[in-house]
N, C-alpha and C. Protein backbone atom coordinates (compact mmCIF):
# COMPACT_ATOMS: atom_id res chain seq x y z
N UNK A 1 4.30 12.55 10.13
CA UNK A 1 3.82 11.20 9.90
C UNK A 1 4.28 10.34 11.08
N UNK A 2 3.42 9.76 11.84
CA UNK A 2 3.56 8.61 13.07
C UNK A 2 4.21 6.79 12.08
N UNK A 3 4.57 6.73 12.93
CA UNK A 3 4.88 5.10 12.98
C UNK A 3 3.83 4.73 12.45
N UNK A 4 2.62 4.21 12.48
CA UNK A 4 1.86 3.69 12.16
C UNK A 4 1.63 3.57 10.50
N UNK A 5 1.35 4.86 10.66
CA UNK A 5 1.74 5.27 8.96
C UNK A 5 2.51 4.86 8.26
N UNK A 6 3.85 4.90 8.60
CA UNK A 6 5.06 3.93 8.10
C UNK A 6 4.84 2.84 8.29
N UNK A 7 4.12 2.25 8.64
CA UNK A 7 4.05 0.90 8.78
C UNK A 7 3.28 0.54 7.39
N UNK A 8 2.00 1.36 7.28
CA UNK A 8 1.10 1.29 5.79
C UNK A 8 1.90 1.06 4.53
N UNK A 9 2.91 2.51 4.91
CA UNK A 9 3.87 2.55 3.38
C UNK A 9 4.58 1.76 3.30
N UNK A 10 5.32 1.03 4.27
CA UNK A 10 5.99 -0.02 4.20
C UNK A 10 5.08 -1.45 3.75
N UNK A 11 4.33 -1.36 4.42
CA UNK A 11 3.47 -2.50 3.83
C UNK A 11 3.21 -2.38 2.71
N UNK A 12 2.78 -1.81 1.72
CA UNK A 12 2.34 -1.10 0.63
C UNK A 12 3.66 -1.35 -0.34
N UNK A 13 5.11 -1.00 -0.08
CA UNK A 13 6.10 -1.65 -0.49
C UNK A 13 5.99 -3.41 -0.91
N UNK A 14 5.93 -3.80 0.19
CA UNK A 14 5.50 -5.42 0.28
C UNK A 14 4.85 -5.90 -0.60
N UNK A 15 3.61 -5.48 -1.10
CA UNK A 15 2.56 -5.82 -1.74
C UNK A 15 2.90 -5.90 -2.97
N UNK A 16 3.98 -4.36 -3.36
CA UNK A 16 4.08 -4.77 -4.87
C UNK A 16 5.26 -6.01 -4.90
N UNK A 17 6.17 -6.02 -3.92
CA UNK A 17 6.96 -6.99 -4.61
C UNK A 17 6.20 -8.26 -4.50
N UNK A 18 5.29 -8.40 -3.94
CA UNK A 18 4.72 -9.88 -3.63
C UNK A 18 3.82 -9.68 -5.20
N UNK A 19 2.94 -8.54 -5.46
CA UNK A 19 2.45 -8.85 -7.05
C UNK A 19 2.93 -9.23 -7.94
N UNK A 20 4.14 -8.72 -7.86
CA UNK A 20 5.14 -8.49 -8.66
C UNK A 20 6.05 -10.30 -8.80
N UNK A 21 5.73 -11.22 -7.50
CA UNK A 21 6.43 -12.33 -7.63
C UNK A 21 5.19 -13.32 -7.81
N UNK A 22 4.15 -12.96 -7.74
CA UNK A 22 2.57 -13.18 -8.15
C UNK A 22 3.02 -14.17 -9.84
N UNK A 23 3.55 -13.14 -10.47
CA UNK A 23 3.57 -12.87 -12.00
C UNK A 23 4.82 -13.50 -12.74
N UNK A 24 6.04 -13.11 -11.74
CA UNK A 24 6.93 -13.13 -12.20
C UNK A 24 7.79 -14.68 -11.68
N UNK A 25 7.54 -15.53 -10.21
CA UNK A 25 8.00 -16.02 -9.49
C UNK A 25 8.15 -17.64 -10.55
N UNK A 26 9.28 -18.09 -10.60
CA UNK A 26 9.09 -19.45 -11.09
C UNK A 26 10.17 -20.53 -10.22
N UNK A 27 10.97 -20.05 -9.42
CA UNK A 27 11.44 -21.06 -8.45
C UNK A 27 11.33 -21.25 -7.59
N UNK A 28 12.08 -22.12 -6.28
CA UNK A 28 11.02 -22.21 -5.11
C UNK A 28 11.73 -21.38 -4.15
N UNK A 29 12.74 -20.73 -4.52
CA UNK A 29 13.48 -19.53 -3.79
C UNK A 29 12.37 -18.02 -4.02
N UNK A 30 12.30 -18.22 -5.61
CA UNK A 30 11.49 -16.64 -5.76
C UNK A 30 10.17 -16.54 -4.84
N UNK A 31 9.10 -18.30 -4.84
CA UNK A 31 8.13 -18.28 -4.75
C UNK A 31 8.48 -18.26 -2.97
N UNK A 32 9.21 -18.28 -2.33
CA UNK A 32 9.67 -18.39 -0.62
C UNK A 32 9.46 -16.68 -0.50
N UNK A 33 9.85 -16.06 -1.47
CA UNK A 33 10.12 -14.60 -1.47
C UNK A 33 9.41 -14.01 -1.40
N UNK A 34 7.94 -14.40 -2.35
CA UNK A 34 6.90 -14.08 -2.58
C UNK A 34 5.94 -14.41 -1.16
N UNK A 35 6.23 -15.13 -0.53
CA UNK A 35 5.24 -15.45 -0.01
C UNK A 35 5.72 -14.52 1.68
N UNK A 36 7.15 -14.46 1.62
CA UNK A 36 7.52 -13.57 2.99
C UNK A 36 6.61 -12.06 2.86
N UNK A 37 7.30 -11.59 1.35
CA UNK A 37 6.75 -10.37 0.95
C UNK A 37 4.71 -9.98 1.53
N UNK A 38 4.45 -11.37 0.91
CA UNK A 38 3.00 -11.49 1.73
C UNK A 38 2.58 -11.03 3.41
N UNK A 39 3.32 -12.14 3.74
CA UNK A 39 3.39 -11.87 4.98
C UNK A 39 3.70 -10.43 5.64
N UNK A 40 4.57 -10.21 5.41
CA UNK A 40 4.94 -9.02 6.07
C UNK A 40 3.90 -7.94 5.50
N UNK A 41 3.61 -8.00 4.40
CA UNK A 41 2.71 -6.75 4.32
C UNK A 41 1.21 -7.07 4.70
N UNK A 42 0.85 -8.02 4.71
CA UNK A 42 -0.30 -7.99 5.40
C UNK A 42 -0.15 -7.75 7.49
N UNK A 43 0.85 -8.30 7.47
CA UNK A 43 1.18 -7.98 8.78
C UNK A 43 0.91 -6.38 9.47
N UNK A 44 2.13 -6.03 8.14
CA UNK A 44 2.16 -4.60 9.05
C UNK A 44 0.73 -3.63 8.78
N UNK A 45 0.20 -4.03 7.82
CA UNK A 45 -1.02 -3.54 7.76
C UNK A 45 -2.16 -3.63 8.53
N UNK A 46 -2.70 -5.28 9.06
CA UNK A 46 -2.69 -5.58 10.69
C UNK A 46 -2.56 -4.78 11.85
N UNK A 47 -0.72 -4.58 11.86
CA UNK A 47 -0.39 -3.86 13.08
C UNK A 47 -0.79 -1.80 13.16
N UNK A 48 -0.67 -1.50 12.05
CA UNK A 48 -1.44 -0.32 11.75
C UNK A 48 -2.77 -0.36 11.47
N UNK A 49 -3.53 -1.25 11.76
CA UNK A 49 -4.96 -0.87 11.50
C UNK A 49 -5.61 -1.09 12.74
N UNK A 50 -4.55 -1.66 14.00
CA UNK A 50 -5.09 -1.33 15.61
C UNK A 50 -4.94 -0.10 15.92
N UNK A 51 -4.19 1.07 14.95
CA UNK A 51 -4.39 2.04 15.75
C UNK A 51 -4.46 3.43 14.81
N UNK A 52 -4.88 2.79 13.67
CA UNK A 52 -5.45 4.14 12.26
C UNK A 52 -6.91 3.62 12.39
N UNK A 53 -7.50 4.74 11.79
CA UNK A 53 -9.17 4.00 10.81
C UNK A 53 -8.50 2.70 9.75
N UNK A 54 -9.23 1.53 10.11
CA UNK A 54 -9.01 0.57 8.86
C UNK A 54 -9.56 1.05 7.89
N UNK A 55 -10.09 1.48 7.31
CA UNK A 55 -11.42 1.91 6.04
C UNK A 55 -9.78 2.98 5.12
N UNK A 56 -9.42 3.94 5.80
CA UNK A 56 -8.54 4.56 5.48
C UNK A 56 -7.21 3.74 5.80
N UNK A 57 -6.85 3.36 6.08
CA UNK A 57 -5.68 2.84 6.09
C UNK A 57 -5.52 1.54 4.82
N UNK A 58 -6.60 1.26 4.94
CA UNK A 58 -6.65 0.21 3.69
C UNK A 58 -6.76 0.53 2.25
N UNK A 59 -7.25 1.96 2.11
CA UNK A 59 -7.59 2.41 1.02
C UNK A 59 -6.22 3.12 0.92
N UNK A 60 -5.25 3.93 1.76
CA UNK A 60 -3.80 4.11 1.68
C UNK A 60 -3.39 2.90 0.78
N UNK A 61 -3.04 1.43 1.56
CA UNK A 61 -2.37 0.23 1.36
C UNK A 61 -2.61 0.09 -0.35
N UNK A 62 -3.90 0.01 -0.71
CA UNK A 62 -4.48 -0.40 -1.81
C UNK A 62 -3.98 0.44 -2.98
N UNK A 63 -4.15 1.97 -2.73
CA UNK A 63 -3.94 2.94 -3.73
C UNK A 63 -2.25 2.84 -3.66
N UNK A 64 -1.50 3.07 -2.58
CA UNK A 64 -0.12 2.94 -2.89
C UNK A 64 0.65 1.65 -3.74
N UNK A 65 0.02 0.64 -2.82
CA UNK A 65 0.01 -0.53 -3.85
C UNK A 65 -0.63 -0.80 -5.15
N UNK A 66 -1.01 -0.07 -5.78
CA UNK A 66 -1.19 -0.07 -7.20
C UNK A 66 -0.90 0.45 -8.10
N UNK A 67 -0.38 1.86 -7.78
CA UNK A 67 0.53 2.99 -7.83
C UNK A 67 1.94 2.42 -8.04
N UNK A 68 2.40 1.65 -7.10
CA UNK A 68 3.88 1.02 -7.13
C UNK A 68 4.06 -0.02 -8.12
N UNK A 69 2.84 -0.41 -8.00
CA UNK A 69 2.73 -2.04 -9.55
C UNK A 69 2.76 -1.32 -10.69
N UNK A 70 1.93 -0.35 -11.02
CA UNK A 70 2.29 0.17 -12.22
C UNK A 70 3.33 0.93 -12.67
N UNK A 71 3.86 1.82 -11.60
CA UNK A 71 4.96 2.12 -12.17
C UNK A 71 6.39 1.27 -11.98
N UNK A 72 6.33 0.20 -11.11
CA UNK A 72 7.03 -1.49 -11.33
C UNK A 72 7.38 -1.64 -12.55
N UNK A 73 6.12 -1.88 -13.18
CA UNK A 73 6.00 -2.26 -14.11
C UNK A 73 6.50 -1.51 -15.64
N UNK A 74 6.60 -0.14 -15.47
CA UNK A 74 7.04 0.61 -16.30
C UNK A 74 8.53 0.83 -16.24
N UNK A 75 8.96 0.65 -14.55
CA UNK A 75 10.61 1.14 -14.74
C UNK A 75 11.21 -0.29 -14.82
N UNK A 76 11.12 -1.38 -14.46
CA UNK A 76 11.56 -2.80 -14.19
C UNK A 76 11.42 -3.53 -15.95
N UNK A 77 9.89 -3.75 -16.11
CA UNK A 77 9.34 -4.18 -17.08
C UNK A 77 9.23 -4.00 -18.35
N UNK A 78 9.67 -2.78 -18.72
CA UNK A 78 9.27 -2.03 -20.06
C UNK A 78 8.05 -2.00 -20.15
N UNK A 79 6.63 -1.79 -19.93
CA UNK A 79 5.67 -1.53 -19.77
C UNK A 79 5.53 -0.13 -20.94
N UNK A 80 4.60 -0.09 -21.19
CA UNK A 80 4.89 1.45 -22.58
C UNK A 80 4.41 2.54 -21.39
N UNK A 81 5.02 3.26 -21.82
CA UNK A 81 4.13 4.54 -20.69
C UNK A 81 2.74 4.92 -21.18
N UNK A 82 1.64 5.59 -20.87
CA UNK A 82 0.85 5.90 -21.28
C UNK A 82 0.56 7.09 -20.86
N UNK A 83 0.28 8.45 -21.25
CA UNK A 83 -0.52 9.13 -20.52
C UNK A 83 -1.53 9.33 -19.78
N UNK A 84 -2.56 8.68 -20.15
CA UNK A 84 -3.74 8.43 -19.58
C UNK A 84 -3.43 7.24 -18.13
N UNK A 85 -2.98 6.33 -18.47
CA UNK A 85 -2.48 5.81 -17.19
C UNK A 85 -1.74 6.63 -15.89
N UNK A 86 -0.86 7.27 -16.43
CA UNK A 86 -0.22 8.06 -15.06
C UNK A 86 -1.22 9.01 -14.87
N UNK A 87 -2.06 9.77 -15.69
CA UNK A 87 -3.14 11.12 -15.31
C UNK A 87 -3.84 9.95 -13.97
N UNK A 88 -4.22 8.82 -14.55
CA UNK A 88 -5.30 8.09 -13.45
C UNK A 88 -4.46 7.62 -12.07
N UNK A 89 -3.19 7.59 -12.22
CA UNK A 89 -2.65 7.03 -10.89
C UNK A 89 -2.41 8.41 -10.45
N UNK A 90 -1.72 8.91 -10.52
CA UNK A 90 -2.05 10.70 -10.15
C UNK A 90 -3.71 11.15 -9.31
N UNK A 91 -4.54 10.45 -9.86
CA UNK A 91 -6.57 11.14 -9.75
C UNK A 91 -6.15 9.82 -8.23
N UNK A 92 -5.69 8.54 -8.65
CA UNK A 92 -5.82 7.98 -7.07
C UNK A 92 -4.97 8.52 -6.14
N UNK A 93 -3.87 8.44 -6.50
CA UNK A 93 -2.96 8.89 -5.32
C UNK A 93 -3.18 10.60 -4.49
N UNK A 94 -3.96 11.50 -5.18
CA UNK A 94 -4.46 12.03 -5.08
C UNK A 94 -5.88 11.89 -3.94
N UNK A 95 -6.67 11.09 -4.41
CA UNK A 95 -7.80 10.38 -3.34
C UNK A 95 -7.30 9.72 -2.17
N UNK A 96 -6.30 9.12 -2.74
CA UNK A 96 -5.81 8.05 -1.54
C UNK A 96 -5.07 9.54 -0.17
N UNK A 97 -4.31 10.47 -0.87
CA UNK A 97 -3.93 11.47 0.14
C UNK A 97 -5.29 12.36 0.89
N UNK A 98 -6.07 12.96 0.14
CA UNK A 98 -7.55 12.94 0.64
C UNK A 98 -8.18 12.24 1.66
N UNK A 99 -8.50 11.02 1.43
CA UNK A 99 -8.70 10.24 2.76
C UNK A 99 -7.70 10.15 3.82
N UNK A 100 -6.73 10.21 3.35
CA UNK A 100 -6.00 10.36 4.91
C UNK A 100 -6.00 11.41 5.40
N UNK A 101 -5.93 12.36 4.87
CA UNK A 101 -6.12 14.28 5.24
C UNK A 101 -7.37 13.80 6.04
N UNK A 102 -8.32 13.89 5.35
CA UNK A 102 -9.83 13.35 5.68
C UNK A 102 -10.15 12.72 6.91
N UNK A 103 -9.45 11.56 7.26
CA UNK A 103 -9.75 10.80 8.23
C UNK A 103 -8.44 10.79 9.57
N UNK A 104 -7.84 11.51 9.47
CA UNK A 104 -7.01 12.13 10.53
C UNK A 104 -7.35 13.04 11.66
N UNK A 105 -7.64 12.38 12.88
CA UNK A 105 -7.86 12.51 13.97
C UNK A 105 -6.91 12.49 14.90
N UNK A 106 -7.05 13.69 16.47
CA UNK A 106 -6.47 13.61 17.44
C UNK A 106 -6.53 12.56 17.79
N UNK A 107 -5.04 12.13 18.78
CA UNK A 107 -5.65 10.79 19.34
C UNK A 107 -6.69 11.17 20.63
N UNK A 108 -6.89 12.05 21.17
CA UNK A 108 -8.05 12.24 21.77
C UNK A 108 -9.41 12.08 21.52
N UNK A 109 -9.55 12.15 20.31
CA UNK A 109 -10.66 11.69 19.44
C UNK A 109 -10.88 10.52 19.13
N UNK A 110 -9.69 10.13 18.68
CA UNK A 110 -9.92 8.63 18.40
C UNK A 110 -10.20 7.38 19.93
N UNK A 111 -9.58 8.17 20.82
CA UNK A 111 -9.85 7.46 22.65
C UNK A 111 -11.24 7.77 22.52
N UNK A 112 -12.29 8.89 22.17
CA UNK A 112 -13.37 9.20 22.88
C UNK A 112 -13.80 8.24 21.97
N UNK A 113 -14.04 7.39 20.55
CA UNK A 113 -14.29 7.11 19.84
C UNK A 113 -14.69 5.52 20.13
N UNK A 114 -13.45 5.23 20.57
CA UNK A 114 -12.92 4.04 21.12
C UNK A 114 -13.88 3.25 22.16
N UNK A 115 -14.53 4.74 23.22
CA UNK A 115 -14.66 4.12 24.15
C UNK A 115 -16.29 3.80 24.62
């Protein structure tokens, strides 16, 4: 896995805590928190999508980040578990690894692509 990539998952981190202060945020410290959390993950998602496929890199960001809210929400929250819920984050995270398998290119490819 390149830097770039880490940059996704890290961003993808971001996202849930920023959902997560979306919901939860009621002072103007939490809501400062919330809004860095923003920032930075849209950022680094930004800075990895000059040099991944955006289409895939976003669909990474999205599926990890929803993946992380729900189960947020189950270990933080008391959330009930469900079966059927984790079978379906399992069927994305699953897709979401697919497309990146999928859309993983030499960077030689991606230069001829480029140019």
């Amino acid at each position: 896995m390149n830097i770039e990539w880490l940059k996704v998952i890290t961003a993808a981190v971001f996202e849930v805590m920023w959902v997560i202060g979306l919901k939860y945020a009621s002072t103007v410290m939490e809501w400062g928190g919330t809004l860095f959390a923003m920032y930075v993950s849209f950022h680094l998602l930004v800075m990895a999508g000059k040099n991944l496929p955006v289409g895939t890199a976003y669909a990474v960001f999205v599926g990890l980040g929803t993946a992380g809210t729900v189960l947020a929400d189950i270990i933080f929250f008391g959330e009930p578990i469900k079966v059927m819920k984790i079978i379906l984050i399992l069927v994305l995270l699953i897709g979401v690894i697919g497309l990146k398998l999928a859309g993983d290119e030499t960077p030689e490819k991606q230069k001829e692509v480029r140019m």
